[in-house]
N, C-alpha and C. Protein backbone atom coordinates (compact mmCIF):
# COMPACT_ATOMS: atom_id res chain seq x y z
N UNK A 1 345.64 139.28 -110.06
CA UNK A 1 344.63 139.59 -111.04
C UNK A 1 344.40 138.33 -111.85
N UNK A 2 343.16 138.21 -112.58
CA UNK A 2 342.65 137.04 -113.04
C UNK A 2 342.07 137.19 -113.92
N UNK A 3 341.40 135.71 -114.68
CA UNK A 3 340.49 136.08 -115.69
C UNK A 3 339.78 134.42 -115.85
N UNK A 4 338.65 134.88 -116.01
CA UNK A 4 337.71 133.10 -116.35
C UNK A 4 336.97 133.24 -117.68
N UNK A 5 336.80 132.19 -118.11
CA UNK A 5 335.83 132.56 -119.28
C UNK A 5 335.01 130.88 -118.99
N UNK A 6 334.04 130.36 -119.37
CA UNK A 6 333.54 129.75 -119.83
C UNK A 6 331.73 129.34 -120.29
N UNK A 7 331.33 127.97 -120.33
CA UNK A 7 329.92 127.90 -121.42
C UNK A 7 329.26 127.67 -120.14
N UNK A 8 327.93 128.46 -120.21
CA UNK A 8 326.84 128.55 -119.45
C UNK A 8 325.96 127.33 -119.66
N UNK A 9 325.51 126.14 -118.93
CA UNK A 9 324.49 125.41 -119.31
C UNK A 9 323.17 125.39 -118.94
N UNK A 10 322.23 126.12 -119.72
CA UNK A 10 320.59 126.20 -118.67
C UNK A 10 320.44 127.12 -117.47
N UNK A 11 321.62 128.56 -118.09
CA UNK A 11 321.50 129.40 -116.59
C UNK A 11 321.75 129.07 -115.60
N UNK A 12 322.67 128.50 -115.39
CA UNK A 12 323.20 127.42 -113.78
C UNK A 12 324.30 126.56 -113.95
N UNK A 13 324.66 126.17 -114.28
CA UNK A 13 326.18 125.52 -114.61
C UNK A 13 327.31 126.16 -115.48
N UNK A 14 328.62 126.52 -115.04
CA UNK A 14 329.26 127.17 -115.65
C UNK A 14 330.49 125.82 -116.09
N UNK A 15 331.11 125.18 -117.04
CA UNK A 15 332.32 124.76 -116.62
C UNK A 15 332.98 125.77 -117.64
N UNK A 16 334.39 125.59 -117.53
CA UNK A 16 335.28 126.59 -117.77
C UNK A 16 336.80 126.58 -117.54
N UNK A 17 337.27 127.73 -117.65
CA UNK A 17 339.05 127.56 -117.15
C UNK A 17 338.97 129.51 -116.24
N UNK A 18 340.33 129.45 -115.43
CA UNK A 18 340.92 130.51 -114.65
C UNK A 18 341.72 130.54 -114.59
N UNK A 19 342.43 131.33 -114.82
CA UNK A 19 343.76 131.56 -114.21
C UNK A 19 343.83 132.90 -113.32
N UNK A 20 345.14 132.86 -112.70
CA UNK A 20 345.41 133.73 -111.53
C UNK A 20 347.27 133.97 -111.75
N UNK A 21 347.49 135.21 -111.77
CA UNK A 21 348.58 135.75 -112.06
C UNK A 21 349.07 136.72 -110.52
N UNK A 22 350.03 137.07 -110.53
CA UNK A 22 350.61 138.03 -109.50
C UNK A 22 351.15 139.47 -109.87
N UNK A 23 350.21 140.31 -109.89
CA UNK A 23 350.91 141.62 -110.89
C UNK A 23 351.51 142.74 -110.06
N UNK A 24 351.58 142.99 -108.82
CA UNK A 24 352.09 143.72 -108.17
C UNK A 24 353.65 143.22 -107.62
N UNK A 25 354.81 143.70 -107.69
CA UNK A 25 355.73 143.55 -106.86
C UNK A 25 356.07 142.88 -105.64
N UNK A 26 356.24 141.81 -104.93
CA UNK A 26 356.13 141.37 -103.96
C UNK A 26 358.34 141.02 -103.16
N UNK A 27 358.05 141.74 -102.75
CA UNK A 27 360.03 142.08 -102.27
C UNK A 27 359.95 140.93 -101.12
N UNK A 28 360.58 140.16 -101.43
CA UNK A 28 361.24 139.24 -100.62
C UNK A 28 362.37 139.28 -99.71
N UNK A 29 362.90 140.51 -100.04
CA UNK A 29 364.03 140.32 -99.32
C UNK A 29 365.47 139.83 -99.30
N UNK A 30 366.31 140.18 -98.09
CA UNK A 30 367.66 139.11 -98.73
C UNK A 30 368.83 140.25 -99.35
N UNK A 31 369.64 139.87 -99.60
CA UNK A 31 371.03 140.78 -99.85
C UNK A 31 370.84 140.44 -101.13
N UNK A 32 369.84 139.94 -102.20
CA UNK A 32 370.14 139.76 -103.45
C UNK A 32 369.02 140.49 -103.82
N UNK A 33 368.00 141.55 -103.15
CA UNK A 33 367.05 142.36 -103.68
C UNK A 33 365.58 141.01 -104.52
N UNK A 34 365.28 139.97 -103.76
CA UNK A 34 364.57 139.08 -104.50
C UNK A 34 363.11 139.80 -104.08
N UNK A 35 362.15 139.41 -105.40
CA UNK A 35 360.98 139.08 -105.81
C UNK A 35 360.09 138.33 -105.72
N UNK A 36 359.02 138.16 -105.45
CA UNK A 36 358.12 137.05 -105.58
C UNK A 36 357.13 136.57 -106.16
N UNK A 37 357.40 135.77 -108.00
CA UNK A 37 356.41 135.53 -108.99
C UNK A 37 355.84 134.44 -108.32
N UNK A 38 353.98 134.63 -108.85
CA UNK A 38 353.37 133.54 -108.97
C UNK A 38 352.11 133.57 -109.54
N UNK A 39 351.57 132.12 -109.96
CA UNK A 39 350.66 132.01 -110.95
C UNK A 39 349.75 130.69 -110.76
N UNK A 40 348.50 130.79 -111.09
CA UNK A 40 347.70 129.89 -110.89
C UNK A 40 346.61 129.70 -111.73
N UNK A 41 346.17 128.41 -112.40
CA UNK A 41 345.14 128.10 -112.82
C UNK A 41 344.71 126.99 -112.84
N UNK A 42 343.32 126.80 -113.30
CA UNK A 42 342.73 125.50 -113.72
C UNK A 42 341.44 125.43 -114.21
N UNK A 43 340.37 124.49 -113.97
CA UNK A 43 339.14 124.38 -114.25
C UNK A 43 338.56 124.82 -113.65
N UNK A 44 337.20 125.53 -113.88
CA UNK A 44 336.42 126.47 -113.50
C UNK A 44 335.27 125.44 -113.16
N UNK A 45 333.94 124.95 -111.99
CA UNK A 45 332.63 124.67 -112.42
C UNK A 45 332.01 125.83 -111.36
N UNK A 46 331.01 125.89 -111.75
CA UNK A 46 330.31 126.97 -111.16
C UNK A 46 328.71 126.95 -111.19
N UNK A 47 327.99 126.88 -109.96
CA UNK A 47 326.49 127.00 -109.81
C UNK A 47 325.69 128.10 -109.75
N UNK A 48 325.24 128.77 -110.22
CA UNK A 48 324.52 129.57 -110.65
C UNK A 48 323.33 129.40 -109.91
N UNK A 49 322.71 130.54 -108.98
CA UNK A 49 321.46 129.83 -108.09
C UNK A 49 320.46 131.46 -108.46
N UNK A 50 319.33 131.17 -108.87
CA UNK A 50 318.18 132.11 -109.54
C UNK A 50 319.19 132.93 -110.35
N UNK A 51 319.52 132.74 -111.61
CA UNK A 51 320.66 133.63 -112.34
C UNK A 51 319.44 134.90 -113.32
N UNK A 52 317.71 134.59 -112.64
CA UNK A 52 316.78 135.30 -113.60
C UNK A 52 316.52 136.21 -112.57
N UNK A 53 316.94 136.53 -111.34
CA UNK A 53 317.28 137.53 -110.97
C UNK A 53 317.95 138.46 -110.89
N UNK A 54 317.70 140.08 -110.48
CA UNK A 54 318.60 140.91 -110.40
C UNK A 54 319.49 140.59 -109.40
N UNK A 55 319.51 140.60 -108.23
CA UNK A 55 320.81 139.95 -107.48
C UNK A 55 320.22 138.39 -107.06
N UNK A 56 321.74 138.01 -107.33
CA UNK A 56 321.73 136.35 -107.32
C UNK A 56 323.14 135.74 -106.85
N UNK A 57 323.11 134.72 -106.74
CA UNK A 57 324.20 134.05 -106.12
C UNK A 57 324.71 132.93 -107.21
N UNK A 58 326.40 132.35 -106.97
CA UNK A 58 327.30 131.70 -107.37
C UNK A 58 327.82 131.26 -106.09
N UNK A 59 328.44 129.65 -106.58
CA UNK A 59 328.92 128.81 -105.77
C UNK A 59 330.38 128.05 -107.10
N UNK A 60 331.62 128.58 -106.41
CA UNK A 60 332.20 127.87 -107.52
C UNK A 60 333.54 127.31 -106.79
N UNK A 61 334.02 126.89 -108.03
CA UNK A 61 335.54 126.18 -107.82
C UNK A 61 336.10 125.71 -108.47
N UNK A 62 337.84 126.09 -108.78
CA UNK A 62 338.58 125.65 -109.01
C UNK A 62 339.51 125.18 -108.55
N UNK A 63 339.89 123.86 -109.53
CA UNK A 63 341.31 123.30 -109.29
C UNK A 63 342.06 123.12 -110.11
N UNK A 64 343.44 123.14 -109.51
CA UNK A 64 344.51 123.08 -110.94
C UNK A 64 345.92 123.20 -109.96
N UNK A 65 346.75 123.96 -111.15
CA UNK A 65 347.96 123.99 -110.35
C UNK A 65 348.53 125.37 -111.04
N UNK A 66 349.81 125.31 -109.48
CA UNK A 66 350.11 126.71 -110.20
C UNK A 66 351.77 126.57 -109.61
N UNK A 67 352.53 127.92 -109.77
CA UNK A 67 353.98 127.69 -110.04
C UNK A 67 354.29 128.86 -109.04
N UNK A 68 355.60 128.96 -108.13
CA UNK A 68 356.17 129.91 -107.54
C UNK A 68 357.47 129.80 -107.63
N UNK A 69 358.03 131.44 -107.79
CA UNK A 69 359.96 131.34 -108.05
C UNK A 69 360.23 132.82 -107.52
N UNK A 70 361.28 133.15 -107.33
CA UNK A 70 361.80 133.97 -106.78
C UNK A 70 362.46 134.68 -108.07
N UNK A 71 362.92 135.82 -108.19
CA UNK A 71 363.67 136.43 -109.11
C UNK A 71 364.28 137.59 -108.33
N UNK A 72 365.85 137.79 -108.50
CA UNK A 72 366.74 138.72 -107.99
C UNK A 72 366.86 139.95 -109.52
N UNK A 73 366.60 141.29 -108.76
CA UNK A 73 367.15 141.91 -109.55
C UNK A 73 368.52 142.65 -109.54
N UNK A 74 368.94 142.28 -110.62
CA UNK A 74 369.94 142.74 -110.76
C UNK A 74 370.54 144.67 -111.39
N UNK A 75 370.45 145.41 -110.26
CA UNK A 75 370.98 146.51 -110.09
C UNK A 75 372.02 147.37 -110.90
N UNK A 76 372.95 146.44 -111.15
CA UNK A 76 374.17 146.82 -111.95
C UNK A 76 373.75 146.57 -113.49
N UNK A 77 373.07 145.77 -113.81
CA UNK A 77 372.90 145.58 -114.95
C UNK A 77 371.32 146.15 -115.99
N UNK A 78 371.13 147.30 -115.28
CA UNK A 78 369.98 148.37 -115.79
C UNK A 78 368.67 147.53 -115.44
N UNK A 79 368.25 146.69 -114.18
CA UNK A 79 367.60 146.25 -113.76
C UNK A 79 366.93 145.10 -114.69
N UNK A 80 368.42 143.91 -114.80
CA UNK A 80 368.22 142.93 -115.12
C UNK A 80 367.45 141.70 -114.50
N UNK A 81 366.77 141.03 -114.31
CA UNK A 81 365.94 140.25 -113.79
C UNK A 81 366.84 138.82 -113.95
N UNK A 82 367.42 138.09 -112.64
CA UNK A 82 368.00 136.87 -112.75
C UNK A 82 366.86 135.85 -111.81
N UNK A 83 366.49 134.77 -112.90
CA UNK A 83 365.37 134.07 -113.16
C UNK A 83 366.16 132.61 -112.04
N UNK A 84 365.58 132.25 -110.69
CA UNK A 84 365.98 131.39 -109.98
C UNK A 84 364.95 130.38 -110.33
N UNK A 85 365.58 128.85 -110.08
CA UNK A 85 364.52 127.70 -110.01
C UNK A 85 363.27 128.10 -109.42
N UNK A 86 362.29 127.13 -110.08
CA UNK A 86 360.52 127.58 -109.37
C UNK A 86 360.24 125.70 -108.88
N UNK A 87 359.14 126.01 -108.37
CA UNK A 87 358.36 124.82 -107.96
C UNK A 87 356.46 124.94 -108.02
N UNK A 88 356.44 123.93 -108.81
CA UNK A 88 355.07 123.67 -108.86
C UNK A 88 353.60 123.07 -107.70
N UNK A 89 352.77 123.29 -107.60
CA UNK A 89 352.38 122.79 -106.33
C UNK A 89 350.61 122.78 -107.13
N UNK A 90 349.35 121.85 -106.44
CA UNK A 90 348.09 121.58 -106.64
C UNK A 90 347.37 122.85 -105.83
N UNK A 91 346.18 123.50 -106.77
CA UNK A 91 345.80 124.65 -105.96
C UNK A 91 343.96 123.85 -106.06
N UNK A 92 343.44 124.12 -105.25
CA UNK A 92 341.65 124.22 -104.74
C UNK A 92 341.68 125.33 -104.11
N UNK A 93 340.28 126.00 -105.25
CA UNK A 93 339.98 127.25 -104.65
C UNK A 93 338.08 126.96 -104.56
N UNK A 94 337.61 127.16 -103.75
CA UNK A 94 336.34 127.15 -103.56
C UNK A 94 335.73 128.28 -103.20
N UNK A 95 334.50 128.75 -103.72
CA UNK A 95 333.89 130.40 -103.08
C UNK A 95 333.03 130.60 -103.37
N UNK A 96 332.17 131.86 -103.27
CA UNK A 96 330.85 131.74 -103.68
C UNK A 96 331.00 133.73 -103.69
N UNK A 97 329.75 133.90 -104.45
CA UNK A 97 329.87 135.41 -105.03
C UNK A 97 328.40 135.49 -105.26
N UNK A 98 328.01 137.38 -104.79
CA UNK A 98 326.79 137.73 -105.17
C UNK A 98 326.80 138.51 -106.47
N UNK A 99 325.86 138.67 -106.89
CA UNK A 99 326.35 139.01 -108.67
C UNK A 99 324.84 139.64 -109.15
N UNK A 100 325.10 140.86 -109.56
CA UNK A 100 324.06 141.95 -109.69
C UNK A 100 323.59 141.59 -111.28
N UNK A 101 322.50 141.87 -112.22
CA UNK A 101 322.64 141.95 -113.36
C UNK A 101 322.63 143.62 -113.73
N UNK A 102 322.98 143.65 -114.83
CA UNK A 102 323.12 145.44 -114.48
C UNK A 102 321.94 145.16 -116.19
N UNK A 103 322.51 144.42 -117.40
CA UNK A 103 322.01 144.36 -118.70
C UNK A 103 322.13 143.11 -119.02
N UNK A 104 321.61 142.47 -119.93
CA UNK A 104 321.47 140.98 -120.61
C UNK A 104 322.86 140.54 -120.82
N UNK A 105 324.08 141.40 -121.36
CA UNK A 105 325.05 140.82 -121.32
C UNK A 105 326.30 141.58 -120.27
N UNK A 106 325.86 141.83 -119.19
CA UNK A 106 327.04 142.44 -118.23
C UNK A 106 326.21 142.24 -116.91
N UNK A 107 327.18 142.02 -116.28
CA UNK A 107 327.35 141.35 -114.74
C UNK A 107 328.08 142.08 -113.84
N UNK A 108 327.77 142.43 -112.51
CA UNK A 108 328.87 142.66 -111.66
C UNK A 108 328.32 141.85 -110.12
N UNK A 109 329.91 141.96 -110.17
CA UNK A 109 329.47 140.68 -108.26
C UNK A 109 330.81 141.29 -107.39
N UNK A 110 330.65 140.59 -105.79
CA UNK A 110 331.83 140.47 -105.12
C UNK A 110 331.69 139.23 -105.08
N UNK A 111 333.09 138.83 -104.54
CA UNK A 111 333.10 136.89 -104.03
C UNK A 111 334.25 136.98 -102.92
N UNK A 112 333.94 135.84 -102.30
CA UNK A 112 335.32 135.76 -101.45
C UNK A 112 335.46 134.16 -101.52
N UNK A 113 336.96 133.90 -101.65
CA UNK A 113 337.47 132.61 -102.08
C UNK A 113 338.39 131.97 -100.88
N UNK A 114 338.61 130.31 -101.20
CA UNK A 114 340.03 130.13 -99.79
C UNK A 114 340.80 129.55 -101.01
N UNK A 115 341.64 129.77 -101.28
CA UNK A 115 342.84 129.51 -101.83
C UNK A 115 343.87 128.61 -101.04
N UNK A 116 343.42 126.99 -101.50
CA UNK A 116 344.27 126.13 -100.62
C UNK A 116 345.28 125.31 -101.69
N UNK A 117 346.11 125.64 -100.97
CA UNK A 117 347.63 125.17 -101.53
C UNK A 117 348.57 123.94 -101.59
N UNK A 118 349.04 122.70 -101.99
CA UNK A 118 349.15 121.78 -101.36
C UNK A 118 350.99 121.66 -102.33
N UNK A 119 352.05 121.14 -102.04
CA UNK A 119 353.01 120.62 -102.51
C UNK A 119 354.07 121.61 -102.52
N UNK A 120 353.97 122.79 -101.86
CA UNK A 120 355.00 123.76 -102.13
C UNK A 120 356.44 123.35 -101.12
N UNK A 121 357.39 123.15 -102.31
CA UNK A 121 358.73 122.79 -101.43
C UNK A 121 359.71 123.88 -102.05
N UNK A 122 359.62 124.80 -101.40
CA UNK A 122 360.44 125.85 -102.13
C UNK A 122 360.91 126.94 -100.98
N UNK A 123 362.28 127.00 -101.15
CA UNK A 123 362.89 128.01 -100.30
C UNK A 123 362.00 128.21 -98.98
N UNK A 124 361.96 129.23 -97.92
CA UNK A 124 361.48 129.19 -97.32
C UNK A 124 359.62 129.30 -97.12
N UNK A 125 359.52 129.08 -98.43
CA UNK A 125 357.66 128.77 -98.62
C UNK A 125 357.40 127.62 -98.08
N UNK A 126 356.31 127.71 -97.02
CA UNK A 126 355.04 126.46 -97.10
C UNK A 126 353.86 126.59 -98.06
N UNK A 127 353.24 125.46 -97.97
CA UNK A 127 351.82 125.86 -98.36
C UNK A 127 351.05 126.77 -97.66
N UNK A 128 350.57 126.73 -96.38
CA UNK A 128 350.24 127.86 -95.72
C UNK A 128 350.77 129.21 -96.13
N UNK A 129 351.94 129.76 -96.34
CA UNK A 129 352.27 130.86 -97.05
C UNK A 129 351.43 131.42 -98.27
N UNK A 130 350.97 130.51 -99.03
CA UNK A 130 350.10 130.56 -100.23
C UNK A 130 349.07 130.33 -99.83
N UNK A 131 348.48 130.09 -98.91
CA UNK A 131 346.73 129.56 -98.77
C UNK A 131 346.47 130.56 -98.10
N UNK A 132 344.83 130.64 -98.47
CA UNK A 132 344.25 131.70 -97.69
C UNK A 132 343.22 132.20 -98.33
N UNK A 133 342.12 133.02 -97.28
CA UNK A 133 341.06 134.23 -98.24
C UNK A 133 341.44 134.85 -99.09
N UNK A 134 340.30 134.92 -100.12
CA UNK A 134 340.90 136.32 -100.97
C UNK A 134 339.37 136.37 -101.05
N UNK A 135 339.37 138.40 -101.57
CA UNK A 135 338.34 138.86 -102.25
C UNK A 135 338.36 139.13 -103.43
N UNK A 136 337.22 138.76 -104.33
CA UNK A 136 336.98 139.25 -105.89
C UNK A 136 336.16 140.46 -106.39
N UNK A 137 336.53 140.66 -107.01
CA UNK A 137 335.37 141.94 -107.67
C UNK A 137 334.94 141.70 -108.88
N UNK A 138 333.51 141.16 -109.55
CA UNK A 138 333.32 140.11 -111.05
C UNK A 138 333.11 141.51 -111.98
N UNK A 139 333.66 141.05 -113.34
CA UNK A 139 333.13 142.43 -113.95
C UNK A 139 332.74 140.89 -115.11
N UNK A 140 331.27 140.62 -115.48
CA UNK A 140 330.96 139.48 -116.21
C UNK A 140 330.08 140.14 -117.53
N UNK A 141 331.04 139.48 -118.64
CA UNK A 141 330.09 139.87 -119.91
C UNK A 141 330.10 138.89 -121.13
N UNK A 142 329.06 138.82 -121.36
CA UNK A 142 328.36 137.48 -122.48
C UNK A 142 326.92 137.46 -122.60
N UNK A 143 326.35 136.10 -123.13
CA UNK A 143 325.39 135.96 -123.46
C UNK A 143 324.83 135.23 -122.26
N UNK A 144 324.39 135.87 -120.96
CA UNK A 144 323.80 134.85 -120.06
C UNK A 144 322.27 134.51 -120.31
């Protein structure tokens, strides 16, 4: 799950920030019951193509960096969370999204993104492990 915010220039240029969080459970595995946190953000720019239409298109991308670690829970201790080393790694995400206007200040779109990953040296992670499609669902509200 995620969240962007940023300044619109002339209906067509967005720059901005994103981040990207991991909110579901991800079980790793292993005799120590491990977890799998992770998190991502950076700068947002974004093209805006006929935004004075009802459906319209976006072309965007970010880059930045983001962090992955493992966490064991601990069972015996009323489901204590033991916090293992993480590693940092450079993320580029590039994508593009169709985006409905519904009212002057609310938006809805889908998008689909590639989430490419670069520097991950961590336990049995590659970068490939982390890279890949994803789909979005925009819920957008401001002054467009």
């Amino acid at each position: 799950m995620g969240g962007q915010g940023g300044w619109i220039i002339n209906h067509t240029f967005v720059l901005g920030g994103i981040g990207y969080g991991l909110v579901n459970e991800v079980e790793a595995g292993g005799s120590q019951n491990l977890k799998l946190e992770f998190g991502c953000g950076g700068g947002l720019l974004e093209f805006i193509i006929a935004s004075n239409k009802i459906v319209h298109f976006s072309v965007q991308s970010m880059i930045g960096a983001g962090g992955v670690k493992f966490a064991a829970i601990d069972y015996k201790e009323e489901y204590e969370e033991i916090d293992y080393s993480d590693d940092g790694f450079f993320v580029l995400e590039p994508g593009a999204n169709v985006i409905i206007n519904v009212s002057n200040n609310f938006r809805i779109g889908l998008g689909v993104t590639y989430r490419y990953i670069n520097g991950v040296d961590y336990a049995d992670l590659s970068d490939s492990d982390l890279s890949g499609v994803s789909a979005q669902i925009l819920l957008k509200f401001g002054d467009f």
